[in-house]
N, C-alpha and C. Protein backbone atom coordinates (compact mmCIF):
# COMPACT_ATOMS: atom_id res chain seq x y z
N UNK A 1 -13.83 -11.93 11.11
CA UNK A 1 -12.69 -11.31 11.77
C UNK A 1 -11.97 -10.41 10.76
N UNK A 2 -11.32 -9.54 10.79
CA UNK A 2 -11.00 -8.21 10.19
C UNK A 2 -9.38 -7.91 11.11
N UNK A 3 -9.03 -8.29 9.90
CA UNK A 3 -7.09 -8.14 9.48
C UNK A 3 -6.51 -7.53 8.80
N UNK A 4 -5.77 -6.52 9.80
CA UNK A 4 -5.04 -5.46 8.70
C UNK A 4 -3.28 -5.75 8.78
N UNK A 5 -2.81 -5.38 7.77
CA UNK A 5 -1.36 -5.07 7.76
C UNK A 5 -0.70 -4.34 6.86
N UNK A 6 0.24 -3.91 6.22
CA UNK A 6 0.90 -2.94 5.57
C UNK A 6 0.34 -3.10 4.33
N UNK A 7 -0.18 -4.68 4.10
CA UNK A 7 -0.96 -4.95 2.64
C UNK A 7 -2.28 -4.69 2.38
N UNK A 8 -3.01 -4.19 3.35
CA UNK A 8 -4.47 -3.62 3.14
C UNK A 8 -4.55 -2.12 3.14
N UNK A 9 -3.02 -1.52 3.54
CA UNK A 9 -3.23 0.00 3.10
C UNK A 9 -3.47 0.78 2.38
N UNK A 10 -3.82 1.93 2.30
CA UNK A 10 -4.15 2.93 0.88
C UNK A 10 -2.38 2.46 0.25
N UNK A 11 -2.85 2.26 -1.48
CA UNK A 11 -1.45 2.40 -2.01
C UNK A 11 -0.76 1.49 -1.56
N UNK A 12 -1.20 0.25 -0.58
CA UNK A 12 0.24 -0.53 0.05
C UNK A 12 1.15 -0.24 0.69
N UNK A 13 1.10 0.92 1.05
CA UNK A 13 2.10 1.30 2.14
C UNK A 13 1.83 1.78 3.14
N UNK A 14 2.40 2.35 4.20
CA UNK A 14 2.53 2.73 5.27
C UNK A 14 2.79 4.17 5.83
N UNK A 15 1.61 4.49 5.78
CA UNK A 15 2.42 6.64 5.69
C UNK A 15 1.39 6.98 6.97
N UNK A 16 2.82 8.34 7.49
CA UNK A 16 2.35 8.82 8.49
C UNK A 16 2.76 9.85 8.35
N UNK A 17 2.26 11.43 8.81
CA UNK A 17 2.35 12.87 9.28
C UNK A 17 3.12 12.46 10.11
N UNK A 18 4.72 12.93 10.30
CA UNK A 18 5.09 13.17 11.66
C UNK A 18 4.72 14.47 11.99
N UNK A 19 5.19 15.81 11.63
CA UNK A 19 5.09 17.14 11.67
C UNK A 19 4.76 17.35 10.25
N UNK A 20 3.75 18.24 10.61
CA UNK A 20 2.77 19.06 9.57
C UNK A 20 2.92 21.59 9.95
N UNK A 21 2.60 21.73 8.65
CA UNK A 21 2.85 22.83 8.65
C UNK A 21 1.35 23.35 8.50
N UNK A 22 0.66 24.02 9.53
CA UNK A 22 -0.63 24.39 9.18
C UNK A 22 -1.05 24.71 8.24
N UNK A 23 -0.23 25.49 7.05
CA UNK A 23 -0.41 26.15 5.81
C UNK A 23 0.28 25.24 4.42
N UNK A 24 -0.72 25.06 3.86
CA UNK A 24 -0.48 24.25 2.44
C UNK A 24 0.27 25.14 1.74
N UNK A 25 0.97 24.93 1.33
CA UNK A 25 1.70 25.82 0.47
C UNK A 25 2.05 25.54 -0.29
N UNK A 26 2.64 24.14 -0.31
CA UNK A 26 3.61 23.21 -1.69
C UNK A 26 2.48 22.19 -2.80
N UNK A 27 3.07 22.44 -3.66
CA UNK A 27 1.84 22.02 -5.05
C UNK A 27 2.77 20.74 -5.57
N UNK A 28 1.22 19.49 -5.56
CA UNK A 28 1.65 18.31 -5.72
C UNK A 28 1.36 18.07 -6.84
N UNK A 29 1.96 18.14 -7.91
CA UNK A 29 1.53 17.87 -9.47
C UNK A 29 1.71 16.51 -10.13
N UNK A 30 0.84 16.28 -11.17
CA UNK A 30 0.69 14.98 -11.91
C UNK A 30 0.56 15.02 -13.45
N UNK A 31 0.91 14.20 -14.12
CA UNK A 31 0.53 14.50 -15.19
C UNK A 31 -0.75 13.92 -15.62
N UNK A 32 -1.56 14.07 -16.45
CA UNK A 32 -3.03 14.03 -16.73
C UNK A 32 -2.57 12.80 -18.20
N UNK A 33 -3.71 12.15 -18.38
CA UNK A 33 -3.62 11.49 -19.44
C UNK A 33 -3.21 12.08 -20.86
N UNK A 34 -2.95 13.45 -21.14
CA UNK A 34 -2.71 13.88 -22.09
C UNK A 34 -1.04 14.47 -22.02
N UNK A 35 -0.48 13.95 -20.62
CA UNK A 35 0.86 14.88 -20.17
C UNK A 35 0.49 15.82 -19.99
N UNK A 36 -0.07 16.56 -19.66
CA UNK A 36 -0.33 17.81 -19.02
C UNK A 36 -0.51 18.02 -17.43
N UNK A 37 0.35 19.00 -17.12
CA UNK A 37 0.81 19.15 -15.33
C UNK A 37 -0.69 19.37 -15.01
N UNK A 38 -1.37 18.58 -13.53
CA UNK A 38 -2.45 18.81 -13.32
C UNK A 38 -2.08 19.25 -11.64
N UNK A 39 -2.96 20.00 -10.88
CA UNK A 39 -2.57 19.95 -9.44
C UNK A 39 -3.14 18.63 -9.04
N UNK A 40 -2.62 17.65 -8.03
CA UNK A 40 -2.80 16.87 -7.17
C UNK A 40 -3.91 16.44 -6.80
N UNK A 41 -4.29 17.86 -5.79
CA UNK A 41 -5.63 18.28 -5.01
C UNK A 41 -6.89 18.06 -6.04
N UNK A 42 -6.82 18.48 -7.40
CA UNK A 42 -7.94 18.66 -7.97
C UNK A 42 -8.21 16.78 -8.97
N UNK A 43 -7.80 15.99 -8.39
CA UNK A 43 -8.07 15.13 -9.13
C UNK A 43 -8.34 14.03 -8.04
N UNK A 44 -10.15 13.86 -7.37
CA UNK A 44 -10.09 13.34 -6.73
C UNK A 44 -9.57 11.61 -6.42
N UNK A 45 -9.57 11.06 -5.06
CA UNK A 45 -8.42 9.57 -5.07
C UNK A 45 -9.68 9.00 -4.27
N UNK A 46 -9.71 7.50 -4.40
CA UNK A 46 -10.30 6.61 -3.60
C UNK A 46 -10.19 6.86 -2.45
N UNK A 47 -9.21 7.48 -1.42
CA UNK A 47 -8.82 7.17 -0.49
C UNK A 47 -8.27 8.69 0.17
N UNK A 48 -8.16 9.02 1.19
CA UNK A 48 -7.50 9.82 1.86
C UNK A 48 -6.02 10.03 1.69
N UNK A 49 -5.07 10.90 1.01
CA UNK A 49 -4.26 11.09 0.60
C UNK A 49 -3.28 11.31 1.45
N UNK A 50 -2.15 11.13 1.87
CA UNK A 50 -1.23 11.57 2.68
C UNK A 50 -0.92 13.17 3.09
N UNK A 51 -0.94 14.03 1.73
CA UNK A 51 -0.44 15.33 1.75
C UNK A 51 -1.93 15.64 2.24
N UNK A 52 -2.62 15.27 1.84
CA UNK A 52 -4.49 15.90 2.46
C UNK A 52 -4.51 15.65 3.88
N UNK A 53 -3.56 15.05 4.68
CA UNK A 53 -3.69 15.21 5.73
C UNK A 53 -3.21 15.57 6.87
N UNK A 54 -3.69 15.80 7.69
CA UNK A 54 -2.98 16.67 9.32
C UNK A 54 -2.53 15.60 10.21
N UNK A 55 -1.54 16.21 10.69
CA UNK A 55 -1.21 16.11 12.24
C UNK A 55 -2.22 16.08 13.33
N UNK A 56 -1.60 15.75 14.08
CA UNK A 56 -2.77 15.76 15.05
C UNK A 56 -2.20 17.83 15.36
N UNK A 57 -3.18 18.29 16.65
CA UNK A 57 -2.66 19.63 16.26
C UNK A 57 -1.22 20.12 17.25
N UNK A 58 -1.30 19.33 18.29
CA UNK A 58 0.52 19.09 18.94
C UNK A 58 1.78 19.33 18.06
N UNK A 59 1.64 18.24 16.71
CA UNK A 59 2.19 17.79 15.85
C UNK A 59 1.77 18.67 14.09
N UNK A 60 0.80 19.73 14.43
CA UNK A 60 0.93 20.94 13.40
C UNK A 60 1.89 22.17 13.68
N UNK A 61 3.01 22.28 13.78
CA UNK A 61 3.96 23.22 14.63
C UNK A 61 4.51 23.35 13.68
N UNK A 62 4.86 23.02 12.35
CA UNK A 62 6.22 23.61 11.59
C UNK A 62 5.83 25.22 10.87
N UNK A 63 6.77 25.78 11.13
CA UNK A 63 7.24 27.17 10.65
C UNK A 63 7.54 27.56 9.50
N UNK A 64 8.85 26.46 8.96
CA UNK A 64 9.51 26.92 7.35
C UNK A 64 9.32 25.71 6.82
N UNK A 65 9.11 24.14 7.12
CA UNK A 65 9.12 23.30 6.82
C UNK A 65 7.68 22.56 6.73
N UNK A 66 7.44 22.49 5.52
CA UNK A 66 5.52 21.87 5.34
C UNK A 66 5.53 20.78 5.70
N UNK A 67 6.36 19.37 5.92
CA UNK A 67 5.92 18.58 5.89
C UNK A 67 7.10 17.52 5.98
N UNK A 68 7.11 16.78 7.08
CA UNK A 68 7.74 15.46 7.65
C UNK A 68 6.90 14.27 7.31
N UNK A 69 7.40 13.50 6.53
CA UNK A 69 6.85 12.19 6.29
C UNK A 69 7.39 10.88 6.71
N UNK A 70 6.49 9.61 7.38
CA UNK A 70 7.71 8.75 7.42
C UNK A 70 6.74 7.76 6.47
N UNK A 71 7.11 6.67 5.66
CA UNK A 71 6.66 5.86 4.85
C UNK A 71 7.48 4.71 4.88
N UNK A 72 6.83 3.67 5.19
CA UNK A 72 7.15 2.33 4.66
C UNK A 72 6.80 1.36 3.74
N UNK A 73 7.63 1.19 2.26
CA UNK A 73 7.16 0.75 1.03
C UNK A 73 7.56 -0.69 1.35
N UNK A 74 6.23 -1.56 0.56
CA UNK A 74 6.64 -3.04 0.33
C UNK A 74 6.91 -3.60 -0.77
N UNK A 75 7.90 -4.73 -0.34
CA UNK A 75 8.33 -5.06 -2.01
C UNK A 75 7.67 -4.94 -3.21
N UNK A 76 8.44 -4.02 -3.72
CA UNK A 76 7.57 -3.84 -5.23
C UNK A 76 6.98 -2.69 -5.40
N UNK A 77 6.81 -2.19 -4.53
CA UNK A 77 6.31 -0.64 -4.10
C UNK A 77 6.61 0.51 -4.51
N UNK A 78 5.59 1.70 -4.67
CA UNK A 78 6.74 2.88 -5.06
C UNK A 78 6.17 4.32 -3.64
N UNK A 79 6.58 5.27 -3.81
CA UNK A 79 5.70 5.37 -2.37
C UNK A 79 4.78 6.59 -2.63
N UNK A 80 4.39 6.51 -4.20
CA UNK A 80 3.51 7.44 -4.72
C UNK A 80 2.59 6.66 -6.11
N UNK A 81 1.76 6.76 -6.23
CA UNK A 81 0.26 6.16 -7.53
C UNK A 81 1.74 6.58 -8.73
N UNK A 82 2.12 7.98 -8.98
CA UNK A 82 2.68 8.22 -9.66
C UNK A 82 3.67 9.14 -9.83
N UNK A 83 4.58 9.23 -10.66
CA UNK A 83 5.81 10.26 -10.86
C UNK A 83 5.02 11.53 -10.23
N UNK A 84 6.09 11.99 -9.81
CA UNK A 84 5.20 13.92 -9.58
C UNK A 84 6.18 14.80 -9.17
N UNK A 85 5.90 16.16 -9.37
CA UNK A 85 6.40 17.19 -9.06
C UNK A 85 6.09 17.90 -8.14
N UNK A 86 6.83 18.67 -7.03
CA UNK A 86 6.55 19.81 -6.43
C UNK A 86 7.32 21.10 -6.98
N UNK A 87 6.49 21.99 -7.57
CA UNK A 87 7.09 23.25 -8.47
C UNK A 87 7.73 24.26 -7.70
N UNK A 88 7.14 23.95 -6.06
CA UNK A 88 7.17 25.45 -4.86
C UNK A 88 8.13 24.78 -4.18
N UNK A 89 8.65 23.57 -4.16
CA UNK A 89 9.46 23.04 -2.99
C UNK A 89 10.62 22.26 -3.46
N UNK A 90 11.35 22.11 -2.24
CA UNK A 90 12.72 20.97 -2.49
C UNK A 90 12.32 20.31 -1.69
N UNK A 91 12.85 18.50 -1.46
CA UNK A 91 12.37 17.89 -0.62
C UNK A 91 13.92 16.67 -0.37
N UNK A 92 13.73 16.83 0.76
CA UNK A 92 15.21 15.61 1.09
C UNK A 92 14.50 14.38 1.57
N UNK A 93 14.76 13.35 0.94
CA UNK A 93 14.74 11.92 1.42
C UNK A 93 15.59 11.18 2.29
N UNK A 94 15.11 10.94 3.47
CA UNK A 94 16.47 10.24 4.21
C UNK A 94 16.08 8.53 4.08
N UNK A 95 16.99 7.53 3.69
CA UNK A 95 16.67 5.97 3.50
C UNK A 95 16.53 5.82 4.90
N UNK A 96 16.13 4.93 5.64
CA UNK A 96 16.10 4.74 6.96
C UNK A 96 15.88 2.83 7.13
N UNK A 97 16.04 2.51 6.08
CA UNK A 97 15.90 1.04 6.58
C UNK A 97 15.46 0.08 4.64
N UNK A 98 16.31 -1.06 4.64
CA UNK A 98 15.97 -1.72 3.05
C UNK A 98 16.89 -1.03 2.20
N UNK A 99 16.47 -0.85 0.95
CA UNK A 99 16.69 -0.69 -0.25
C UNK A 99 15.84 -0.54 -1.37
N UNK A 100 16.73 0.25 -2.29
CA UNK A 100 15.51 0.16 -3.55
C UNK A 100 15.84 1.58 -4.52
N UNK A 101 15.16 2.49 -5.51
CA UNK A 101 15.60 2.79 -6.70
C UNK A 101 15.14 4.31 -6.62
N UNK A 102 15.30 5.27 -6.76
CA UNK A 102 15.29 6.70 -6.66
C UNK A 102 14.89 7.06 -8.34
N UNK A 103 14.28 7.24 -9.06
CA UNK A 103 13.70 8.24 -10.05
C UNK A 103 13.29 9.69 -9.41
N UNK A 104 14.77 10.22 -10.37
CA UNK A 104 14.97 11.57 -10.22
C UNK A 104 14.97 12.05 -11.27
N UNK A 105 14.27 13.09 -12.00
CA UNK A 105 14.46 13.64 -13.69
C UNK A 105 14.36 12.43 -14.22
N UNK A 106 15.67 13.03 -15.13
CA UNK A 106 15.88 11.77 -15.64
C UNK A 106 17.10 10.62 -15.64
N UNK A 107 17.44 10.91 -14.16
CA UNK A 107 18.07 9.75 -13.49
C UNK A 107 17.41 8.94 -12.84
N UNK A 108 17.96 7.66 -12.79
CA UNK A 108 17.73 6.17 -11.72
C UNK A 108 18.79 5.88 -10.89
N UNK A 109 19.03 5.55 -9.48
CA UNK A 109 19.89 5.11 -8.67
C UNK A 109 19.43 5.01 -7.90
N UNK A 110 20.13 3.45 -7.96
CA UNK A 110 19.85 2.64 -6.60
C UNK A 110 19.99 3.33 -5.12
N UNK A 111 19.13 2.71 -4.11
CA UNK A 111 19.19 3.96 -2.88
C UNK A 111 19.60 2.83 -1.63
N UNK A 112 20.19 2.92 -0.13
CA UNK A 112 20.30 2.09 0.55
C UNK A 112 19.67 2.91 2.16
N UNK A 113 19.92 2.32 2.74
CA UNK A 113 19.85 2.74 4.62
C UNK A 113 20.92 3.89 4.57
N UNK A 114 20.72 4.43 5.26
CA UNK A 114 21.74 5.94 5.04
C UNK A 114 21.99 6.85 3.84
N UNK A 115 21.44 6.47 3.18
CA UNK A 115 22.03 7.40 2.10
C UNK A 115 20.66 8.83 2.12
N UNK A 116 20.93 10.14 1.83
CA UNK A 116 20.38 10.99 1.89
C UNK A 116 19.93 11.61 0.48
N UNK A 117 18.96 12.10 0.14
CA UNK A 117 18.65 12.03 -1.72
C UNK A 117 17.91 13.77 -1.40
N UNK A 118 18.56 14.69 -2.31
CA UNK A 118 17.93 15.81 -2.17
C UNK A 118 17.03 15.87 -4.15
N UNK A 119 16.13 16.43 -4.03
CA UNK A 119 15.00 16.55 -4.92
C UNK A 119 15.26 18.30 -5.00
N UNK A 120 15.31 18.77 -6.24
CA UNK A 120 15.40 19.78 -6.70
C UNK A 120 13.89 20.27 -7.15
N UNK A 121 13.28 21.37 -6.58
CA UNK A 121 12.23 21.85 -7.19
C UNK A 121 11.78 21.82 -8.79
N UNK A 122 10.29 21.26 -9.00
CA UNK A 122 10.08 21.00 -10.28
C UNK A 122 10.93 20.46 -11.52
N UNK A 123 11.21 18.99 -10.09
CA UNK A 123 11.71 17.73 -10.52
C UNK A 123 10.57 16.86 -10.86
N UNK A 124 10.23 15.83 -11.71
CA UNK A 124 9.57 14.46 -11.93
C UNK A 124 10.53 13.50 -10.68
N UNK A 125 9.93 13.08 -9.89
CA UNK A 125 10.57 12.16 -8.88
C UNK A 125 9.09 10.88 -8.32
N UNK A 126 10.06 9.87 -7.71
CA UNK A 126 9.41 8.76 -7.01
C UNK A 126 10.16 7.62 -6.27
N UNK A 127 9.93 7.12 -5.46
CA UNK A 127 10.68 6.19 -4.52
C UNK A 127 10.32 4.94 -4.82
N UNK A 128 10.78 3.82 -5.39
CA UNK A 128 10.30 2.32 -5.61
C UNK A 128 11.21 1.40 -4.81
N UNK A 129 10.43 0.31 -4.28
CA UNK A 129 10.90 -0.73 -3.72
C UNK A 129 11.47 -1.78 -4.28
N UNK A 130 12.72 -1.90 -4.74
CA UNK A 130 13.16 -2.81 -5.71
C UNK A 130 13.83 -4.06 -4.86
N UNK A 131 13.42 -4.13 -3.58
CA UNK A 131 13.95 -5.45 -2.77
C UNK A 131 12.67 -6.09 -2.21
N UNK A 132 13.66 -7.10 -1.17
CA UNK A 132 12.59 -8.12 -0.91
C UNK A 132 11.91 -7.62 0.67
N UNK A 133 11.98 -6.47 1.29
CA UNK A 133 11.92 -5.82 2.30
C UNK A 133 11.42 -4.56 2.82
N UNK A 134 10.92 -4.14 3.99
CA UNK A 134 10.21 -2.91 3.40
C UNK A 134 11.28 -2.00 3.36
N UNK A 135 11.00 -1.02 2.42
CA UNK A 135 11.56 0.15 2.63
C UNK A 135 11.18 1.02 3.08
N UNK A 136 12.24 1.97 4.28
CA UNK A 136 11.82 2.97 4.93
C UNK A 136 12.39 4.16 4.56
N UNK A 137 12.05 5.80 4.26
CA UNK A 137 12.00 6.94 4.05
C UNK A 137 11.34 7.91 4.86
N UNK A 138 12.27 8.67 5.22
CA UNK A 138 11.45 10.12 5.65
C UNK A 138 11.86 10.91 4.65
N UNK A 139 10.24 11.79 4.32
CA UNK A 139 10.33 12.53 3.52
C UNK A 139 10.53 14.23 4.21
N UNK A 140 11.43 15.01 3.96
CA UNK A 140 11.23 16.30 4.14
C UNK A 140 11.28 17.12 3.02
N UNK A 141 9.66 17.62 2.89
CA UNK A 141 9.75 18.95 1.89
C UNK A 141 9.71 20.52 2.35
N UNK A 142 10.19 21.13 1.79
CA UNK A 142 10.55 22.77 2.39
C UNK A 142 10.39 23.36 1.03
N UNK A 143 9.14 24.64 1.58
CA UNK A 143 8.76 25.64 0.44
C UNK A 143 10.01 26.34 -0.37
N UNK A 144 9.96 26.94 -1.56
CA UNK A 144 11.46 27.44 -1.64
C UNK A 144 10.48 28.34 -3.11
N UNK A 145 10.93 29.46 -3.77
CA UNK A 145 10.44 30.32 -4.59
C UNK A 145 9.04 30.77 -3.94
N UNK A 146 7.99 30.20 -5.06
CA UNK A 146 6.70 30.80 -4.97
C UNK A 146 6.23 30.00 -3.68
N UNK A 147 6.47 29.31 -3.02
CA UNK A 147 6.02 28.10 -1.78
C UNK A 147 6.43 29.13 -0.93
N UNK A 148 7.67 29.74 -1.06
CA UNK A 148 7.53 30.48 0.46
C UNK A 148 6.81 31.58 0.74
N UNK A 149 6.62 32.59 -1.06
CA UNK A 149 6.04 33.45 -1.02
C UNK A 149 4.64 33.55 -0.28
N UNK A 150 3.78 32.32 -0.70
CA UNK A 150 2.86 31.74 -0.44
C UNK A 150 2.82 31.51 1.36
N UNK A 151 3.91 31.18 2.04
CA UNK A 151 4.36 30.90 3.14
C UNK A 151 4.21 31.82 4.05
N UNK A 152 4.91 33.30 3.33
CA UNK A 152 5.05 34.64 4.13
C UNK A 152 3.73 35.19 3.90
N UNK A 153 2.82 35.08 3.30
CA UNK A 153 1.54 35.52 2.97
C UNK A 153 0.56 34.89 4.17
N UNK A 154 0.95 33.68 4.38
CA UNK A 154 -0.24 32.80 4.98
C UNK A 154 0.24 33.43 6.60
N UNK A 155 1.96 33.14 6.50
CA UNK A 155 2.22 33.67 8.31
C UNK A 155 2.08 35.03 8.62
N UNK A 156 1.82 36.18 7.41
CA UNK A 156 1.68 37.43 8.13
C UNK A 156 0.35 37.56 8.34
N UNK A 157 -0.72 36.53 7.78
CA UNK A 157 -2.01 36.87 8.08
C UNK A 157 -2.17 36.32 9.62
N UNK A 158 -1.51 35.23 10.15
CA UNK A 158 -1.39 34.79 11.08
C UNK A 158 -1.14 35.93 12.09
N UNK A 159 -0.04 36.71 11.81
CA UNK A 159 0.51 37.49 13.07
C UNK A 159 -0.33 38.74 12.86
N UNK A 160 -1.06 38.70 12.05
CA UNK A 160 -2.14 39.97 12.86
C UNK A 160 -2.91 39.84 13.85
């Protein structure tokens, strides 16, 4: 018999595409064993990645906004393998349920249900579960510098 729950997921958590932006635009960076910024994409994962994936295509409709996330972390959790940057984007976190610890730069603060956390482009950031409960987040990231440039490039090829 074959049993799943939030603890047999990729990463332990719980992630879903709400709205997706047909066009990739925003760059998910990592650092490499030597500290050095690596892209995301180019370092393949066991598993099917969250940002690697679509909407269904109902739910591929966004315009200026790449990407709606909802995630539920379990105790102990963080809701990424590791720290990372987006260099092209800002991204707002809304808490939506639990508690737990915000690494921003090089700040830490505690986060609750309501509270709203904005991420400044080519920030080091990550979401950890520092309670006994899951924690819930929607993630919204939005292109901003070279992400949108990238943005207006991809939609004028569109409108030809």
């Amino acid at each position: 018999m074959a049993i799943a729950n939030w603890q047999t997921q990729s990463h332990g958590v719980i992630q879903s595409v709400l709205f997706n932006n047909p066009h990739r635009v925003v760059s998910h960076r990592v650092r490499d064993p030597d500290g050095n910024w690596q892209d995301r994409a180019d370092n393949p994962a066991p598993s099917r990645r969250l940002f690697e994936t679509d909407a269904p295509p109902e739910r591929t409709c966004l315009k200026t906004i790449q990407f709606v996330h909802h995630v539920l972390i379990p105790p102990g959790g963080r809701h990424v393998a590791e720290l990372h940057v987006h260099p092209d984007a800002e991204e707002i976190v809304v808490v939506t349920r639990g508690s737990g610890t915000a690494l921003i730069g090089d700040e830490t603060s505690e986060i609750r249900t309501e509270d709203v956390i904005h991420i400044r482009p080519d920030v080091e950031h990550e979401i950890r579960n520092t309670s006994h409960d899951l924690l819930g987040v929607l993630f919204i990231c939005v292109p901003t510098g070279q992400g949108l440039a990238k943005l207006a490039a991809a939609t004028a090829v569109d409108d030809r």
